[in-house]
Protein backbone atom coordinates (compact mmCIF):
# COMPACT_ATOMS: atom_id res chain seq x y z
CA UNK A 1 58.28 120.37 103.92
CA UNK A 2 61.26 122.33 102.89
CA UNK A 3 60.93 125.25 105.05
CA UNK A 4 60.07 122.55 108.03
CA UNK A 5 63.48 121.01 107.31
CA UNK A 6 65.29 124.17 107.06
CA UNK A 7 63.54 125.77 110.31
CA UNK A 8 65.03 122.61 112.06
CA UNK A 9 68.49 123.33 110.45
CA UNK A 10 68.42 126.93 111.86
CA UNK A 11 67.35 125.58 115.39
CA UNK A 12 70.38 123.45 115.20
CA UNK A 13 73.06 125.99 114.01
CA UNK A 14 71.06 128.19 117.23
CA UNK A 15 72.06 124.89 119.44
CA UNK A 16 75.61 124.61 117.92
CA UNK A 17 76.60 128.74 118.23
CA UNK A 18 74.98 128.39 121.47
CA UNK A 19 76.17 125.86 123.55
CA UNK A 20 79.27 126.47 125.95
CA UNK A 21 80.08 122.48 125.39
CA UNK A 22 84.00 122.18 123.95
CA UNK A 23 84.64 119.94 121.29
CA UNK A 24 87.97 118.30 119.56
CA UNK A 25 89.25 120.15 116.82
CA UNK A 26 87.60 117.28 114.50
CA UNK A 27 84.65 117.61 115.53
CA UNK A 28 84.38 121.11 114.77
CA UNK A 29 85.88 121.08 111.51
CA UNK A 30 83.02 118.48 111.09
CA UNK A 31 80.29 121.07 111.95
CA UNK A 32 82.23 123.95 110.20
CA UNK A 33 82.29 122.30 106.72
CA UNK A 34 78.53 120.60 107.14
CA UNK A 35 77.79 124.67 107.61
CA UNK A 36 79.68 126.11 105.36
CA UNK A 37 78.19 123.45 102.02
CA UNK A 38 74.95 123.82 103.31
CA UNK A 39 74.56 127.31 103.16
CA UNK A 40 76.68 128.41 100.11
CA UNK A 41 74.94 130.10 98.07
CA UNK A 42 77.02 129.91 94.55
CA UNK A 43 78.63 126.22 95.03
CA UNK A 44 82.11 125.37 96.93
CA UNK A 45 83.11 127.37 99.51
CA UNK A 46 86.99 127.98 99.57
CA UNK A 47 88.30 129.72 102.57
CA UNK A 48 90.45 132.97 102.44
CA UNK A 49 93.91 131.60 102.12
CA UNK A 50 95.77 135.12 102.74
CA UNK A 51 96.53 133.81 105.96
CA UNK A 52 98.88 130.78 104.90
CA UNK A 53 98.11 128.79 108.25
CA UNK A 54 97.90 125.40 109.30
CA UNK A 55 93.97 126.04 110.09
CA UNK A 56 93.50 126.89 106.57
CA UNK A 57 94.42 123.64 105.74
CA UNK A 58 92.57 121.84 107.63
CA UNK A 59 89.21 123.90 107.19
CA UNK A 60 89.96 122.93 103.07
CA UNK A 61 90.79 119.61 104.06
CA UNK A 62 87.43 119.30 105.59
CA UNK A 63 85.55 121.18 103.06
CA UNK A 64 87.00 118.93 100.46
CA UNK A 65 85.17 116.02 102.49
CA UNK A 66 81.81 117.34 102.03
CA UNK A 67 81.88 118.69 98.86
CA UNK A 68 79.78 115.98 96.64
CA UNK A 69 77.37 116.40 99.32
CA UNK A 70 73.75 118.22 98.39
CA UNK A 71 73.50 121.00 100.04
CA UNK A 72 69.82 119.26 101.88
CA UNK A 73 71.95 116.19 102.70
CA UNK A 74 74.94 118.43 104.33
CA UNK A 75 71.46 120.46 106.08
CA UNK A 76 70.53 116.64 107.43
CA UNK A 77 73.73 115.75 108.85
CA UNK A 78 74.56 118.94 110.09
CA UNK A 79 71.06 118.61 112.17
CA UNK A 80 72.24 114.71 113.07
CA UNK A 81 75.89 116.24 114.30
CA UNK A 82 74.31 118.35 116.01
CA UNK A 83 71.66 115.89 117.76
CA UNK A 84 74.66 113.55 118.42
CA UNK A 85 76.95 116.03 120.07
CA UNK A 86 74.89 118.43 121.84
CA UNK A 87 70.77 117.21 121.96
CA UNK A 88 67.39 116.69 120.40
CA UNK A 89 66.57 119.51 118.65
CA UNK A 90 62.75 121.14 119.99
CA UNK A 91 60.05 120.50 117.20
């Protein structure tokens, strides 16, 4: 079951990197942070910060958001964001 779930999470982040649809900046913040806490490997993900931008901030800001999520539940709602924005992922 757990490689079945994770096959379909890799099938979506193929959709997502994939697809020449634009999004609002929200949106992809959304999928961005849903990525980044499902696949970290040793906990939270904090972003380089040498850069001292306003993206910065808003990539922590929406880290931040997910953070008490497991990293399955951020896999599952990464696969829903992506069903919702861009199509059914193929089985």
């Amino acid at each position: 079951m757990m490689a079945e779930e994770n096959l379909e999470f890799l099938k979506a982040y193929e959709m997502a990197s994939s697809t020449d649809q634009q999004f609002p900046p929200d949106v992809l913040l959304h999928f961005y942070a849903l990525y980044k806490r499902a696949t970290e490997k040793n906990g939270f993900y904090i972003p380089p910060t040498n850069q001292g931008d306003l993206r910065s901030a808003f990539k922590i800001n929406a880290l931040i958001q997910v953070k008490d999520l497991s990293k399955k539940e951020a896999e599952k709602q990464y696969i829903e964001l992506v069903e919702h924005h861009i199509g059914e992922i193929p089985k």
